[in-house]
C-alpha atoms as a PDB file:
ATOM      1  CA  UNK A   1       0.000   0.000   0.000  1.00  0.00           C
ATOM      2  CA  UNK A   2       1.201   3.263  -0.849  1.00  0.00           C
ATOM      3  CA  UNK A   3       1.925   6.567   1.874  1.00  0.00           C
ATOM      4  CA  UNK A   4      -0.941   7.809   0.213  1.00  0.00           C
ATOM      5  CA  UNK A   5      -3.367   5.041   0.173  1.00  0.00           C
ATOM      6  CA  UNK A   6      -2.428   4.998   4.297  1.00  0.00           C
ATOM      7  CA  UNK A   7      -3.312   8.845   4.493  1.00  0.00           C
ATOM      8  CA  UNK A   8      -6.342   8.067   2.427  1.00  0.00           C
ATOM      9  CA  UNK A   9      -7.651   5.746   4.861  1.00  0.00           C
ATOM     10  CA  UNK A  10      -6.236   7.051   8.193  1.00  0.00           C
ATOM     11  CA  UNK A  11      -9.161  10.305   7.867  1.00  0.00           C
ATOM     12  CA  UNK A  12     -12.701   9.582   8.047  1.00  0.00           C
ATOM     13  CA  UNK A  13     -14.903  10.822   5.270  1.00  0.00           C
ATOM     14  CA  UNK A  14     -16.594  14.365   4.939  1.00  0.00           C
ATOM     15  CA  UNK A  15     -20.231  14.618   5.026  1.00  0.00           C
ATOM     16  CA  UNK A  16     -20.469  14.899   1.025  1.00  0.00           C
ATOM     17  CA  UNK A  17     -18.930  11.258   0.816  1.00  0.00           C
ATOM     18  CA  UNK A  18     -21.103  10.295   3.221  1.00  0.00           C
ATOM     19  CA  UNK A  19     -24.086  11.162   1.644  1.00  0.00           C
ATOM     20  CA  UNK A  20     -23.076   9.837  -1.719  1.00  0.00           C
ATOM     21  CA  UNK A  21     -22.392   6.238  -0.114  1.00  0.00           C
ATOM     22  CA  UNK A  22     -24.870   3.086  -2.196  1.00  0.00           C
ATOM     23  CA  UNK A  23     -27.742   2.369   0.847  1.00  0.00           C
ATOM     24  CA  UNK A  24     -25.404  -0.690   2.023  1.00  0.00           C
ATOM     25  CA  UNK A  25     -21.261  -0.767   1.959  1.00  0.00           C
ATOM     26  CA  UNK A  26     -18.688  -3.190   3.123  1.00  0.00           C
ATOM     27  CA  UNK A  27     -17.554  -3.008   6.658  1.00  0.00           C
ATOM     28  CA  UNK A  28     -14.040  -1.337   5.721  1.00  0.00           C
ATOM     29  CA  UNK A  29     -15.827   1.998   4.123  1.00  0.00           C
ATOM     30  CA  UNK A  30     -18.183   2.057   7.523  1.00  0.00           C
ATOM     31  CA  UNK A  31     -15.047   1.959   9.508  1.00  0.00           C
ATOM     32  CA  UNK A  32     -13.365   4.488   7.853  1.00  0.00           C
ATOM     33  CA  UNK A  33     -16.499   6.523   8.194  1.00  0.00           C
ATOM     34  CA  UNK A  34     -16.530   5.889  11.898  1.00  0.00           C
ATOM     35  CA  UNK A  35     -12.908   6.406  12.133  1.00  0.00           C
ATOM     36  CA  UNK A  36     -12.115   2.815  14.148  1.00  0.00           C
ATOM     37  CA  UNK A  37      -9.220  -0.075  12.856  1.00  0.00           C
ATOM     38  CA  UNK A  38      -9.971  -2.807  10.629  1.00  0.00           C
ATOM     39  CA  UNK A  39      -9.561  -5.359  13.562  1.00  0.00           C
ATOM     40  CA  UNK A  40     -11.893  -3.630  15.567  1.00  0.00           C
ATOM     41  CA  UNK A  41     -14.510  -3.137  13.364  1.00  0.00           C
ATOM     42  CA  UNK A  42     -14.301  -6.327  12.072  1.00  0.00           C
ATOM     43  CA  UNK A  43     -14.174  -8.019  15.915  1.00  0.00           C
ATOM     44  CA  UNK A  44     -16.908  -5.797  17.126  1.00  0.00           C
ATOM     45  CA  UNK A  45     -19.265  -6.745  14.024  1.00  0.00           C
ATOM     46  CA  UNK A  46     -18.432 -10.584  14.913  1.00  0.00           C
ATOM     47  CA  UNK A  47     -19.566 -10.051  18.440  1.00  0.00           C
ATOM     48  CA  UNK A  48     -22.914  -8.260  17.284  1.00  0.00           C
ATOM     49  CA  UNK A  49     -21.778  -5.421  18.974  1.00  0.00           C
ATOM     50  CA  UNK A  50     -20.939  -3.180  15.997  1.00  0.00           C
ATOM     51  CA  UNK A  51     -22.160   0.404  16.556  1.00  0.00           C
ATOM     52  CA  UNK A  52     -24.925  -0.263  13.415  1.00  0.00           C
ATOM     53  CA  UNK A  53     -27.000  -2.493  12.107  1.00  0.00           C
ATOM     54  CA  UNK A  54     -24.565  -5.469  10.462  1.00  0.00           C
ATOM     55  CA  UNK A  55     -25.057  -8.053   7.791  1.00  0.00           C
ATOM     56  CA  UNK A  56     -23.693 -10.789   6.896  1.00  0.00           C
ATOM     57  CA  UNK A  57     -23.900 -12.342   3.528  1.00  0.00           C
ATOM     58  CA  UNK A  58     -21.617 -15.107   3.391  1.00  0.00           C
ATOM     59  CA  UNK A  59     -18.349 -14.290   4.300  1.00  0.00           C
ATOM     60  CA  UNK A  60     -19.273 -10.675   4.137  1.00  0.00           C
ATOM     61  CA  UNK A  61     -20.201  -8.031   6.352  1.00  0.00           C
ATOM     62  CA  UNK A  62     -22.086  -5.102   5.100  1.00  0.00           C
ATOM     63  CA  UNK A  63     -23.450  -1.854   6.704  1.00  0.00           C
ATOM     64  CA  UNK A  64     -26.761  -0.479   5.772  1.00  0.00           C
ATOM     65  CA  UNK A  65     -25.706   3.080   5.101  1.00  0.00           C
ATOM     66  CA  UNK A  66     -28.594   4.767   6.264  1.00  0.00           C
ATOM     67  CA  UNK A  67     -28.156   3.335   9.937  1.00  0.00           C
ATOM     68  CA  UNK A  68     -24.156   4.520   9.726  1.00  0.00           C
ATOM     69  CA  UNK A  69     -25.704   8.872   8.455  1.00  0.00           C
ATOM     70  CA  UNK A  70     -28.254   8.514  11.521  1.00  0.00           C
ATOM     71  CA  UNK A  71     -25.472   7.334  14.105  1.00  0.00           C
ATOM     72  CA  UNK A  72     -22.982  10.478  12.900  1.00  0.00           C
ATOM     73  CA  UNK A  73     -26.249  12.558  12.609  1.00  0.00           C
ATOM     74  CA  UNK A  74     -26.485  13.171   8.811  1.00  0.00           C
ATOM     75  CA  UNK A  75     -29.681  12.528   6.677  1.00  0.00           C
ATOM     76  CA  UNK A  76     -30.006  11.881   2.893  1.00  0.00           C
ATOM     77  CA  UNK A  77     -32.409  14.016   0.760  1.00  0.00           C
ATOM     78  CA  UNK A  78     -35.553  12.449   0.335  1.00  0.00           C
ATOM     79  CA  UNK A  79     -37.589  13.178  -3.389  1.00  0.00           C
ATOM     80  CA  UNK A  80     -39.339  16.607  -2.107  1.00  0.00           C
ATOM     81  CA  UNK A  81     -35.974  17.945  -1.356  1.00  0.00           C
ATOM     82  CA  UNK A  82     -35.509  17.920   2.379  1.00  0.00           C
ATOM     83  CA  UNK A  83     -32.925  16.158   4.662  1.00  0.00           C
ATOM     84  CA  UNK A  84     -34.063  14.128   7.089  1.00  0.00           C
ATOM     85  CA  UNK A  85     -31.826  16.670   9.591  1.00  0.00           C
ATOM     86  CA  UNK A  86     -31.097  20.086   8.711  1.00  0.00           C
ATOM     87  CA  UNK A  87     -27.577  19.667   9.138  1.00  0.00           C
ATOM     88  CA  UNK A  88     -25.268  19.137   5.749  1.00  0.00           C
ATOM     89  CA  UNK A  89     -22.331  20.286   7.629  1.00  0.00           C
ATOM     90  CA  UNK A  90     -19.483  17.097   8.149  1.00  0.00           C
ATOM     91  CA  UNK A  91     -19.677  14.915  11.294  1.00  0.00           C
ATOM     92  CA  UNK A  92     -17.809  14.976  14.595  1.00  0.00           C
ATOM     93  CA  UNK A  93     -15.774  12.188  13.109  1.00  0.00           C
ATOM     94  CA  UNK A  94     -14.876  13.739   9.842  1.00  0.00           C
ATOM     95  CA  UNK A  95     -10.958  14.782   8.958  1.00  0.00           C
ATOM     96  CA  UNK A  96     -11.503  18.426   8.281  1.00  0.00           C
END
């Protein structure tokens, strides 16, 4: 892995990439997003004690996103135009 593929990965993810997340991602992106290690996310999600919803398809774990923007306190736009939270600002957990 390059120095920049570590960087990359070391900060979290602004509010804009969290809002343009697919409705369900692999555990590694949800990590990222909630700024914890690959062993711990993946340890806590075998437990059943990851912070979100988890699933498990096969030998996969995947995060519903929409669980993941409620926990940091960011909403998608629903088809009228509003957010389900007024706030479009990035999370706590965001590198700024």
């Amino acid at each position: 892995m390059t120095a920049s593929g570590l960087v990359r990965e070391a900060r979290g993810l602004t509010g804009d990439e969290l809002l343009a997340l697919p409705a369900v991602i692999d555990l590694d992106t949800s990590n990222r997003a909630l700024m914890i290690g690959r062993s711990t996310g993946y340890g806590l999600a075998k437990q059943g004690e990851y912070p979100v919803r988890v699933l498990r398809l096969g030998n996969a774990y995947r995060v519903v996103t929409a669980d993941l923007l409620k926990l940091l306190g960011l909403g998608r736009q629903q088809g009228d135009g509003n957010q389900d939270d007024d706030r479009s600002e990035r999370h706590g957990l965001a590198a700024y």
